[in-house]
C-alpha atoms as a PDB file:
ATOM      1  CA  UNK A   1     -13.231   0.366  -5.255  1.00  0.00           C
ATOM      2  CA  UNK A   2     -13.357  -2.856  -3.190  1.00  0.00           C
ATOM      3  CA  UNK A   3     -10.850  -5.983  -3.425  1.00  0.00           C
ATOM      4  CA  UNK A   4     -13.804  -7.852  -5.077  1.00  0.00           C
ATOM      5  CA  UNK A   5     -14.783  -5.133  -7.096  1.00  0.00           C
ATOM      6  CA  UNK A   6     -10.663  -4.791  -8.639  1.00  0.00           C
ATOM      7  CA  UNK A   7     -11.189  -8.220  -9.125  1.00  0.00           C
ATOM      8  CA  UNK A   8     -14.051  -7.953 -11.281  1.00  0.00           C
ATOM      9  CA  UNK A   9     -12.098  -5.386 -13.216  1.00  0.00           C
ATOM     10  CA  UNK A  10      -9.267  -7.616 -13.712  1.00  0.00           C
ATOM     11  CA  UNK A  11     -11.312  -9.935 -14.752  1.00  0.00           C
ATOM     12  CA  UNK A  12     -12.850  -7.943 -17.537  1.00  0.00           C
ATOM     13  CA  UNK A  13      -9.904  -6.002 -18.677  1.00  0.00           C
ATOM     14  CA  UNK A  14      -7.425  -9.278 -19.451  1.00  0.00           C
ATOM     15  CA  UNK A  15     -10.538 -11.719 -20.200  1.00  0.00           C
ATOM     16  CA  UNK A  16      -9.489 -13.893 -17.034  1.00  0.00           C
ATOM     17  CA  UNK A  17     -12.205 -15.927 -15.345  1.00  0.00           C
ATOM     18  CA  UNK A  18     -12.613 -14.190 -12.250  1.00  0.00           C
ATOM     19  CA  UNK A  19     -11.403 -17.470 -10.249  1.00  0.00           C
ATOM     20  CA  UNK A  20      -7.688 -16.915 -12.243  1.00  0.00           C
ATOM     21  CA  UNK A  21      -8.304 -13.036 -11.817  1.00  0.00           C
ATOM     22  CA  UNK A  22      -8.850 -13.435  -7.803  1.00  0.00           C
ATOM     23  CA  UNK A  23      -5.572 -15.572  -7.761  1.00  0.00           C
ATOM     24  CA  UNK A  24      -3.383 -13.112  -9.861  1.00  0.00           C
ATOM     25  CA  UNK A  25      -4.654 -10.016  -7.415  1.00  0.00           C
ATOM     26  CA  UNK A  26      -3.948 -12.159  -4.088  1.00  0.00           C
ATOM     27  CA  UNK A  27      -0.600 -13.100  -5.496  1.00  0.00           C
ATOM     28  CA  UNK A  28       0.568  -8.865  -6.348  1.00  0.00           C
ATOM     29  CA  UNK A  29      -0.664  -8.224  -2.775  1.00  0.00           C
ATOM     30  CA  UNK A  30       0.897 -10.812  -1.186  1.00  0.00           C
ATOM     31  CA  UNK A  31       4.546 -10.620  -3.281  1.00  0.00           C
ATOM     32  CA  UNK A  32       4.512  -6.961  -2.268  1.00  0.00           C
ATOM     33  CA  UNK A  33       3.369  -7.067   1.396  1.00  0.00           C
ATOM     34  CA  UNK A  34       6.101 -10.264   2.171  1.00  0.00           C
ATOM     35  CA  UNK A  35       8.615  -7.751  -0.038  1.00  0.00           C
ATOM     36  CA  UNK A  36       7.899  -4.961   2.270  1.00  0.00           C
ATOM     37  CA  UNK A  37       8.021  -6.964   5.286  1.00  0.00           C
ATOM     38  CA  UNK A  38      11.633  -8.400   4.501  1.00  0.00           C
ATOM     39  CA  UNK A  39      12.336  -4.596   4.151  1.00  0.00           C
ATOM     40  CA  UNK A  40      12.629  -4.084   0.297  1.00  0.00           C
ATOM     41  CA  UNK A  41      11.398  -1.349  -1.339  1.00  0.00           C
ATOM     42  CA  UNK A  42       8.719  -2.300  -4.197  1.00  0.00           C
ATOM     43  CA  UNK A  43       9.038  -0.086  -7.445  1.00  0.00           C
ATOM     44  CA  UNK A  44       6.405  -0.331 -10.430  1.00  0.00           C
ATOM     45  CA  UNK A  45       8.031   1.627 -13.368  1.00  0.00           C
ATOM     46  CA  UNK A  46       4.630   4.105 -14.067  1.00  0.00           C
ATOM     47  CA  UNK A  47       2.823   3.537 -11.226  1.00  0.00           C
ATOM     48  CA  UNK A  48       4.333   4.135  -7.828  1.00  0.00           C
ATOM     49  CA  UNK A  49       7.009   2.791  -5.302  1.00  0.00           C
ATOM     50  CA  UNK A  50       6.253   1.106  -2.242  1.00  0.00           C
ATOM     51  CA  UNK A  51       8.157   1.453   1.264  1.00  0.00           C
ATOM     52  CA  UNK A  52       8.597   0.969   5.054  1.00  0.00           C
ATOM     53  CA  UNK A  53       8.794   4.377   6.562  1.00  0.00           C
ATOM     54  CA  UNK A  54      10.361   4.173  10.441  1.00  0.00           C
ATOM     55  CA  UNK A  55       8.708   6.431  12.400  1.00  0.00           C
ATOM     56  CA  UNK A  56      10.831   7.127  15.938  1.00  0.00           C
ATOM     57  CA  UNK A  57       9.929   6.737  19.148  1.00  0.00           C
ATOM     58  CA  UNK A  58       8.442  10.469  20.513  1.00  0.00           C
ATOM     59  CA  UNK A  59       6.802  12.082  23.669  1.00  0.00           C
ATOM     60  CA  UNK A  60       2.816  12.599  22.687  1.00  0.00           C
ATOM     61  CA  UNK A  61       0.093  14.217  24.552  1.00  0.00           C
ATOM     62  CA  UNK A  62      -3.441  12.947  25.735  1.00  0.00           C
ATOM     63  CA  UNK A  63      -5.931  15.094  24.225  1.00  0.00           C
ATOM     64  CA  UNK A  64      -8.143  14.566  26.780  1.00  0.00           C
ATOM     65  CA  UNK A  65      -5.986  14.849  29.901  1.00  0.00           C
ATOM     66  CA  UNK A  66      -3.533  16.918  28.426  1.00  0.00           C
ATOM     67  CA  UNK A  67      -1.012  14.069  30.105  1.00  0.00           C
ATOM     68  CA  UNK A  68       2.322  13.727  28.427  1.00  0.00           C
ATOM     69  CA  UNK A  69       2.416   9.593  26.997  1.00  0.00           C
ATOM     70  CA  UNK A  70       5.545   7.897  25.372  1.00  0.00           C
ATOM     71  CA  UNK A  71       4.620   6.469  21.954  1.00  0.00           C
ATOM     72  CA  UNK A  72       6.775   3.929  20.802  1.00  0.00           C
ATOM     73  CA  UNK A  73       8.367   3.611  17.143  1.00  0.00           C
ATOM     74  CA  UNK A  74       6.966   1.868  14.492  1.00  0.00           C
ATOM     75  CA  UNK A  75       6.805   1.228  11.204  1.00  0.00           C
ATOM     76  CA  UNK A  76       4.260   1.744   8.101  1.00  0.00           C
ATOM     77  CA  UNK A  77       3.602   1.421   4.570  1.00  0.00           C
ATOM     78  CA  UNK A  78       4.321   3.990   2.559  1.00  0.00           C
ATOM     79  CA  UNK A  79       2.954   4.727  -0.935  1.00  0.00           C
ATOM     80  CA  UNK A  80       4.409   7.224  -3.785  1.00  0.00           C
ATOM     81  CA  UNK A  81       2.478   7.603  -7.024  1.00  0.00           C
ATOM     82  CA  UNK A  82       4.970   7.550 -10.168  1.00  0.00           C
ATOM     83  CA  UNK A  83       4.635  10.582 -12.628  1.00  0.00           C
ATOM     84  CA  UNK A  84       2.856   8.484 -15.053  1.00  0.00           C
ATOM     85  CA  UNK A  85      -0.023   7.893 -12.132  1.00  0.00           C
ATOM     86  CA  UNK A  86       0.141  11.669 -11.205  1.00  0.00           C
ATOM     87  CA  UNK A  87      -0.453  12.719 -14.965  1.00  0.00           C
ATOM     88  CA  UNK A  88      -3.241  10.616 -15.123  1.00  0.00           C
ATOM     89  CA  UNK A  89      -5.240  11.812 -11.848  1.00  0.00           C
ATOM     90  CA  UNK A  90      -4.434  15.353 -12.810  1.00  0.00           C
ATOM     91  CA  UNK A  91      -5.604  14.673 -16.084  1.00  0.00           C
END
């Protein structure tokens, strides 16, 4: 599923015109992407939590030249489906 097609679905589901439907998606993205960025974890009750995972700085290797290469640390989003989500894809 695409951004437009979610949309679409929104759309449908809560009989929105897909103009207020595009709005409501953009504005869960965006609340949860600054939310992550200021470092807060974002937890939807059923669904899944959202979180900044620190990965550390560590010594890598270069496939191809087999040279050791220093990769710095970093951060990423992190996703972790709820037990109600779980249920539902195990279904």
């Amino acid at each position: 599923m695409t951004k437009t097609t979610l949309i679409e679905a929104v759309a449908t589901k809560s009989n929105l015109k897909k103009s207020d439907a595009e709005k409501a998606v953009n504005a869960v993205i965006d609340v949860i992407t600054s939310s992550l960025v200021e470092g807060d974890k974002v937890q939807i009750t059923g669904f899944g939590t959202f979180e900044v995972k620190k990965n550390a700085a560590r010594t890598g290797v270069n496939p191809q030249t087999g040279e050791k290469i220093s990769i710095k640390a970093s951060k990423a989003a992190k996703f972790s489906a709820g037990k109600t989500l779980r249920d539902a894809v195990n279904a």
